[in-house]
C-alpha atoms as a PDB file:
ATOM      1  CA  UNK A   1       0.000   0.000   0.000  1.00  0.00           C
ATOM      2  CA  UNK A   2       1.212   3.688  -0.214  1.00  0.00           C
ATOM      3  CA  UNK A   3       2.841   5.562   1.942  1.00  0.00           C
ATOM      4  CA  UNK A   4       0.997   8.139   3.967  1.00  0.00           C
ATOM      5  CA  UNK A   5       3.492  10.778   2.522  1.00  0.00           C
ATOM      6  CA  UNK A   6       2.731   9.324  -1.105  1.00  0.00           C
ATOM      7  CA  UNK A   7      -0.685  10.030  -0.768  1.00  0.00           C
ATOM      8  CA  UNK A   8      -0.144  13.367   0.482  1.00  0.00           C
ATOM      9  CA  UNK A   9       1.542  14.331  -2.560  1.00  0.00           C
ATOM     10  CA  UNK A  10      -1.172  13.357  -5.312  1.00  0.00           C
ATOM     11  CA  UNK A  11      -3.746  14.829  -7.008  1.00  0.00           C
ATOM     12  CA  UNK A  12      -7.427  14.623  -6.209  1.00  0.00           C
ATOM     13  CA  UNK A  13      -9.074  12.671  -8.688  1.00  0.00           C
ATOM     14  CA  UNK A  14     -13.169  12.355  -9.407  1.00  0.00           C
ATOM     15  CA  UNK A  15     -14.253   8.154  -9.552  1.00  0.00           C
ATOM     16  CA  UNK A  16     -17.435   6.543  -9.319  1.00  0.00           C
ATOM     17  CA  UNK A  17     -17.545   3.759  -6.938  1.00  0.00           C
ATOM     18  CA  UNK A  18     -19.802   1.129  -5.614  1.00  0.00           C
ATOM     19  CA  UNK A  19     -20.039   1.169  -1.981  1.00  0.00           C
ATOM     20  CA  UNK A  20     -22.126  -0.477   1.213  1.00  0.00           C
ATOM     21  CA  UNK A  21     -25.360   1.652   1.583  1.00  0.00           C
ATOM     22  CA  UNK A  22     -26.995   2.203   5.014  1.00  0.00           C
ATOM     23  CA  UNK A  23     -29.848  -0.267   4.322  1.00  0.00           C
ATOM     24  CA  UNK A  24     -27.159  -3.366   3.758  1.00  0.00           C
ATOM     25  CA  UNK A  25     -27.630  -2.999  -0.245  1.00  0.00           C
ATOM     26  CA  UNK A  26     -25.154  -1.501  -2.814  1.00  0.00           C
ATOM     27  CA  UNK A  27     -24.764   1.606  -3.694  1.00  0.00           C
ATOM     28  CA  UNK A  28     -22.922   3.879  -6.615  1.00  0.00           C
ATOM     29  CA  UNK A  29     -21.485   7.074  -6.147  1.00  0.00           C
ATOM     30  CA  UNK A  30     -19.166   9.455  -6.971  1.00  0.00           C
ATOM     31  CA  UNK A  31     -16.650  11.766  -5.096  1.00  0.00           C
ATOM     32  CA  UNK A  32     -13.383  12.843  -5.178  1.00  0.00           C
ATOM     33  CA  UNK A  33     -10.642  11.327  -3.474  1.00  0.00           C
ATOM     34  CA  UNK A  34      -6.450  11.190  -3.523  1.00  0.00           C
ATOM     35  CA  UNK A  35      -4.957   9.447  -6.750  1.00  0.00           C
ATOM     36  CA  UNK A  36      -2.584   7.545  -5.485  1.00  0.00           C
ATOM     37  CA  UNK A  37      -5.188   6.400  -2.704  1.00  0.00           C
ATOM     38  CA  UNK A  38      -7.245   5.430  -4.927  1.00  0.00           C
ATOM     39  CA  UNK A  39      -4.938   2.987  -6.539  1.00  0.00           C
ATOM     40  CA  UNK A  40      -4.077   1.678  -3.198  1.00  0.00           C
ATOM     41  CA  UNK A  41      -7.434   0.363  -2.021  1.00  0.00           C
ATOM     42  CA  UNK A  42      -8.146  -1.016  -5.524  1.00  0.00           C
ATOM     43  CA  UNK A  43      -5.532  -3.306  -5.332  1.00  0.00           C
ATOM     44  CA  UNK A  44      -7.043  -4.708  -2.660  1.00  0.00           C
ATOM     45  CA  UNK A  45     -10.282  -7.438  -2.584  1.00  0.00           C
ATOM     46  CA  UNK A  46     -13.346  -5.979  -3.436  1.00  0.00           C
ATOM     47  CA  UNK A  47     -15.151  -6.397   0.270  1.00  0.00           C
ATOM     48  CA  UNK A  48     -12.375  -4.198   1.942  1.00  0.00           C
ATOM     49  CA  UNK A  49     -12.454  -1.602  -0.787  1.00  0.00           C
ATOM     50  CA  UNK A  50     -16.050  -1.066  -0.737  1.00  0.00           C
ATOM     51  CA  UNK A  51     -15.862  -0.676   3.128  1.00  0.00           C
ATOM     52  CA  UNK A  52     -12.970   1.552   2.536  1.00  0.00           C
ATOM     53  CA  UNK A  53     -14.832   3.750   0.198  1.00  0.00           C
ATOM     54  CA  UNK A  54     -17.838   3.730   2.453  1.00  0.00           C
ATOM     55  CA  UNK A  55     -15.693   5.703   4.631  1.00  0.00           C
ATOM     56  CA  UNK A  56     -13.926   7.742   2.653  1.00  0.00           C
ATOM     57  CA  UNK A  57     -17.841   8.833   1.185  1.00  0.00           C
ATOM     58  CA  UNK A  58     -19.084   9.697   4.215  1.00  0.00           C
ATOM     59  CA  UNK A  59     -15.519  11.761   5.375  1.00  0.00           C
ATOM     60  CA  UNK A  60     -16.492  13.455   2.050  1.00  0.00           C
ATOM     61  CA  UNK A  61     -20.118  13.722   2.377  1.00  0.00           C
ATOM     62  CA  UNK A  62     -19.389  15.352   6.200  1.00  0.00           C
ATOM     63  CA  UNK A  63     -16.774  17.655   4.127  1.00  0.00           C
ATOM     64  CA  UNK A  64     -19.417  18.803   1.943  1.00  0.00           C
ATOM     65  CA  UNK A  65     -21.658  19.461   4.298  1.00  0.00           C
ATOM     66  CA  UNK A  66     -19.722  21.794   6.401  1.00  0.00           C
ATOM     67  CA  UNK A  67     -18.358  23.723   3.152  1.00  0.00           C
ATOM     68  CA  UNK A  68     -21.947  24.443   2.450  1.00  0.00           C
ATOM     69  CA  UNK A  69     -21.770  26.375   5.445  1.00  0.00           C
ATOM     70  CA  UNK A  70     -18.938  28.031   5.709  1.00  0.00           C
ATOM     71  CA  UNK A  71     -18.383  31.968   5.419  1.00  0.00           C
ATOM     72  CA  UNK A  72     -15.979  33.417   2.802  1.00  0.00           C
ATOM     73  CA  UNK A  73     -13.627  34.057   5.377  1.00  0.00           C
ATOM     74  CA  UNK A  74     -13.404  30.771   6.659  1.00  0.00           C
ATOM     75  CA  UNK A  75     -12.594  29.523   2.515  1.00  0.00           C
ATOM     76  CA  UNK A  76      -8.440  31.211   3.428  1.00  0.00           C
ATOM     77  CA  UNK A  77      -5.761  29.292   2.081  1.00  0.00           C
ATOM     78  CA  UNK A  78      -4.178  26.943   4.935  1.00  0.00           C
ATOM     79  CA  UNK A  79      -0.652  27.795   3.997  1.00  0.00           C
ATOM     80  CA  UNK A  80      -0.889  31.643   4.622  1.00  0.00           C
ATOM     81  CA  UNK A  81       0.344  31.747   7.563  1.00  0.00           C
ATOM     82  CA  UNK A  82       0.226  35.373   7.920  1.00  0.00           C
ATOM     83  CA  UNK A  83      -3.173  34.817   7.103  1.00  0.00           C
ATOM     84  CA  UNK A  84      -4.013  33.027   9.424  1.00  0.00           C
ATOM     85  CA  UNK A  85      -2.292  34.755  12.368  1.00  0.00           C
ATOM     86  CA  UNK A  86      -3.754  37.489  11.865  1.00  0.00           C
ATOM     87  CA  UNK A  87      -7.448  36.258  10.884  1.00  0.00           C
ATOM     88  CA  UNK A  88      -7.751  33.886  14.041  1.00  0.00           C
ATOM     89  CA  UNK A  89      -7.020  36.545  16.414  1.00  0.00           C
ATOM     90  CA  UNK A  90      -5.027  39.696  15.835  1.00  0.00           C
ATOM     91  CA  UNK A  91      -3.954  40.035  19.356  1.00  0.00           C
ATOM     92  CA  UNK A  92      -2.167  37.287  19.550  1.00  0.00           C
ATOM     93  CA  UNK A  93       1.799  36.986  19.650  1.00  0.00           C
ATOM     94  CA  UNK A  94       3.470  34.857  17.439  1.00  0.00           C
ATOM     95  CA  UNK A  95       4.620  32.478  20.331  1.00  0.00           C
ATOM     96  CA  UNK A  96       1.036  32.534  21.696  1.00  0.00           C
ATOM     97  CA  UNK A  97      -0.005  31.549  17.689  1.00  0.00           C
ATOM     98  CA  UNK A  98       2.744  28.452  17.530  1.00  0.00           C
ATOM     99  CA  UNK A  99       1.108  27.221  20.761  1.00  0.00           C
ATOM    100  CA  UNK A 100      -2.176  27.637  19.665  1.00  0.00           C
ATOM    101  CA  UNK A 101      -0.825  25.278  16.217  1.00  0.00           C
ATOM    102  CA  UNK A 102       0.787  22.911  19.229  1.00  0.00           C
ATOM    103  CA  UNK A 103      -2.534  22.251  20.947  1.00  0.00           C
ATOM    104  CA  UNK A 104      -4.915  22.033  17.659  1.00  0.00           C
ATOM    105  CA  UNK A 105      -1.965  19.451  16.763  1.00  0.00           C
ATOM    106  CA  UNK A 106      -2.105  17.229  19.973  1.00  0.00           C
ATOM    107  CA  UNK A 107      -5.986  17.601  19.955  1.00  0.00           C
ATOM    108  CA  UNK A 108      -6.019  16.053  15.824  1.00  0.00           C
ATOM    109  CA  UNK A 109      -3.910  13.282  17.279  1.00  0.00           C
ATOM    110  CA  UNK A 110      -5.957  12.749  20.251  1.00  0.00           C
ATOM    111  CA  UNK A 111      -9.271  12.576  18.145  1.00  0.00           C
ATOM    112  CA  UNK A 112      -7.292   9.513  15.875  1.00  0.00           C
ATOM    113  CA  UNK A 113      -8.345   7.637  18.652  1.00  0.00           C
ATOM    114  CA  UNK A 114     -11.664   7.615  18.507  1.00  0.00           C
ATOM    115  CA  UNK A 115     -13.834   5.340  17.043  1.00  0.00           C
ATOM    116  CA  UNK A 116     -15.238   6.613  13.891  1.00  0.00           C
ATOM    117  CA  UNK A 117     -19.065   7.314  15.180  1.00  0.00           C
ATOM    118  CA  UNK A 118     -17.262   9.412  18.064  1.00  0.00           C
ATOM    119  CA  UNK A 119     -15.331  11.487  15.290  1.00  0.00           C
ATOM    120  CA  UNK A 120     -18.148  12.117  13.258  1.00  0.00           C
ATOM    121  CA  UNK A 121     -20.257  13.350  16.351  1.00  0.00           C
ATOM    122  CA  UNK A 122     -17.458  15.293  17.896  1.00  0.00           C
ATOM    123  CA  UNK A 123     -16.754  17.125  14.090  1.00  0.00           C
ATOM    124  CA  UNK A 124     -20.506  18.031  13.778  1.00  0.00           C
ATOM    125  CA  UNK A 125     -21.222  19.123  17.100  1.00  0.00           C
ATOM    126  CA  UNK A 126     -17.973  21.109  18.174  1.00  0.00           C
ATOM    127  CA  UNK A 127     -16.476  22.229  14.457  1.00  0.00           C
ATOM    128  CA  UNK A 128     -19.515  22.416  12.227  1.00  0.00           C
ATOM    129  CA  UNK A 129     -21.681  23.675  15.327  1.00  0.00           C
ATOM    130  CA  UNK A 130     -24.467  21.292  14.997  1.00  0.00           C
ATOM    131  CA  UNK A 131     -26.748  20.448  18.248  1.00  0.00           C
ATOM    132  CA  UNK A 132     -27.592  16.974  19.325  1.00  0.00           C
ATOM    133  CA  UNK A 133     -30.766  16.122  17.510  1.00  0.00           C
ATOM    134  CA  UNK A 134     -29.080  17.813  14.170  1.00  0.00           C
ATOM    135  CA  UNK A 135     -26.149  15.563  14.032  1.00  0.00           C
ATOM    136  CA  UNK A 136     -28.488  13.035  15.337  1.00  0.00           C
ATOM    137  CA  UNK A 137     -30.337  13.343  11.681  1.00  0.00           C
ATOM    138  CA  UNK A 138     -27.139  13.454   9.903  1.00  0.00           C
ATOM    139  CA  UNK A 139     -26.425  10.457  10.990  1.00  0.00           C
ATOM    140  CA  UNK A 140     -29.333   8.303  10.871  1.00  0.00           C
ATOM    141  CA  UNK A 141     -29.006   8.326  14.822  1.00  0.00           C
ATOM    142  CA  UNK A 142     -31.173   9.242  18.075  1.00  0.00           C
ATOM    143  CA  UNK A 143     -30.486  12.284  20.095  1.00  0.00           C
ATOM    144  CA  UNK A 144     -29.511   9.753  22.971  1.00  0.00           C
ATOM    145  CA  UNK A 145     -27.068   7.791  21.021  1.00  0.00           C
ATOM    146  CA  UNK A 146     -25.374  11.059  19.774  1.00  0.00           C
ATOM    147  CA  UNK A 147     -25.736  12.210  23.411  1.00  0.00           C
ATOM    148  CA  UNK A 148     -23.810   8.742  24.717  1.00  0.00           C
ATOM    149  CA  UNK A 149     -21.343   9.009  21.863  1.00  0.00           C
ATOM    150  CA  UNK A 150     -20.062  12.483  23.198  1.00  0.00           C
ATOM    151  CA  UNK A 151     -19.795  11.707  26.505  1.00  0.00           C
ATOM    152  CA  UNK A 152     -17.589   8.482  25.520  1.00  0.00           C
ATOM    153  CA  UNK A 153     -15.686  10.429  22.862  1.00  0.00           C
ATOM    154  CA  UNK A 154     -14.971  13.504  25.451  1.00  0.00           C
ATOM    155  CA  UNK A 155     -14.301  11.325  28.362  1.00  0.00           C
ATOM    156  CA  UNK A 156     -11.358   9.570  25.805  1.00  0.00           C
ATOM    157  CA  UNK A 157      -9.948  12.912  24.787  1.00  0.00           C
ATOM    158  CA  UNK A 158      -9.843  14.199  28.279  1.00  0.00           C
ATOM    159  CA  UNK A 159      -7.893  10.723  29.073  1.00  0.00           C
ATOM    160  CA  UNK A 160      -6.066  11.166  26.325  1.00  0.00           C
ATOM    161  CA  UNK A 161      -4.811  14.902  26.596  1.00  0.00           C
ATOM    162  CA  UNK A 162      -4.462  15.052  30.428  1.00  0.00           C
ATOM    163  CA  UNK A 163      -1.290  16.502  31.301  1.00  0.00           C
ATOM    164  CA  UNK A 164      -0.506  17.726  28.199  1.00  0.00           C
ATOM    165  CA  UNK A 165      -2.834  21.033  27.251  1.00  0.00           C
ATOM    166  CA  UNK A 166      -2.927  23.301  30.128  1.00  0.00           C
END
């Protein structure tokens, strides 16, 4: 399979794919997703790369989603720095904006370990600013299930970060 850094260097490429539907049946659709990746999960047998896709669909679905509802000033390049200093908070220092990077960093790593239902709930509720019984519906989930799923995924981060954010 490709390296991580391989796959971070190719192009995004459209494909129609066949994937697991919700309902158990089959289901095609099309997206956009990393050449190279691509490639990867073709090579292997068809059950794992229709499983694979499934997730990759709904990381792009959830994508979708939130750039529907995003601002213009949220749409900045990522590698303007400057940019981005000075959009996310113009009073802050530069050593206050590399620890800022540090924590967002250690938090991305934290939320790796996660299951993927916990991701999903913690990306809708805390970055696309859904409420329970919204991200509930996204999901094809109760209100109490998205309610359990934050408390598990929370209690894990908090475990996970202890000690290490102030």
């Amino acid at each position: 399979m490709a390296s991580l850094e391989d796959i971070k260097m190719s192009r995004k490429i459209r494909v129609r794919v066949t994937i697991h539907s919700a309902k158990g049946g089959l289901k095609r659709v099309t997206m956009t997703v990393d050449e190279k990746l691509y490639k990867a999960i073709k090579t292997q047998p068809i059950k794992y790369q229709r499983g694979r896709f499934k997730e990759l669909y709904d990381e792009f679905e959830d994508e979708k989603l939130y750039r529907r509802e995003t601002t213009s000033i949220d749409a900045m390049k990522e590698d303007d720095d400057i940019t981005n200093i000075v959009l996310s908070d113009p009073f802050l220092t530069p050593r206050e904006y590399v620890n800022q990077k540090e924590k967002e960093e250690l938090l991305s790593k934290a939320k790796m370990t996660l299951t993927k239902p916990e991701q999903r709930v913690i990306k809708f509720i805390f970055d696309f600013g859904f409420s329970e019984a919204k991200t509930g519906r996204k999901m094809k989930i109760s209100q109490e299930k998205v309610s359990q799923l934050k408390i598990s995924a929370l209690s894990k981060l908090n475990k996970e970060l202890k000690g290490k954010i102030e």
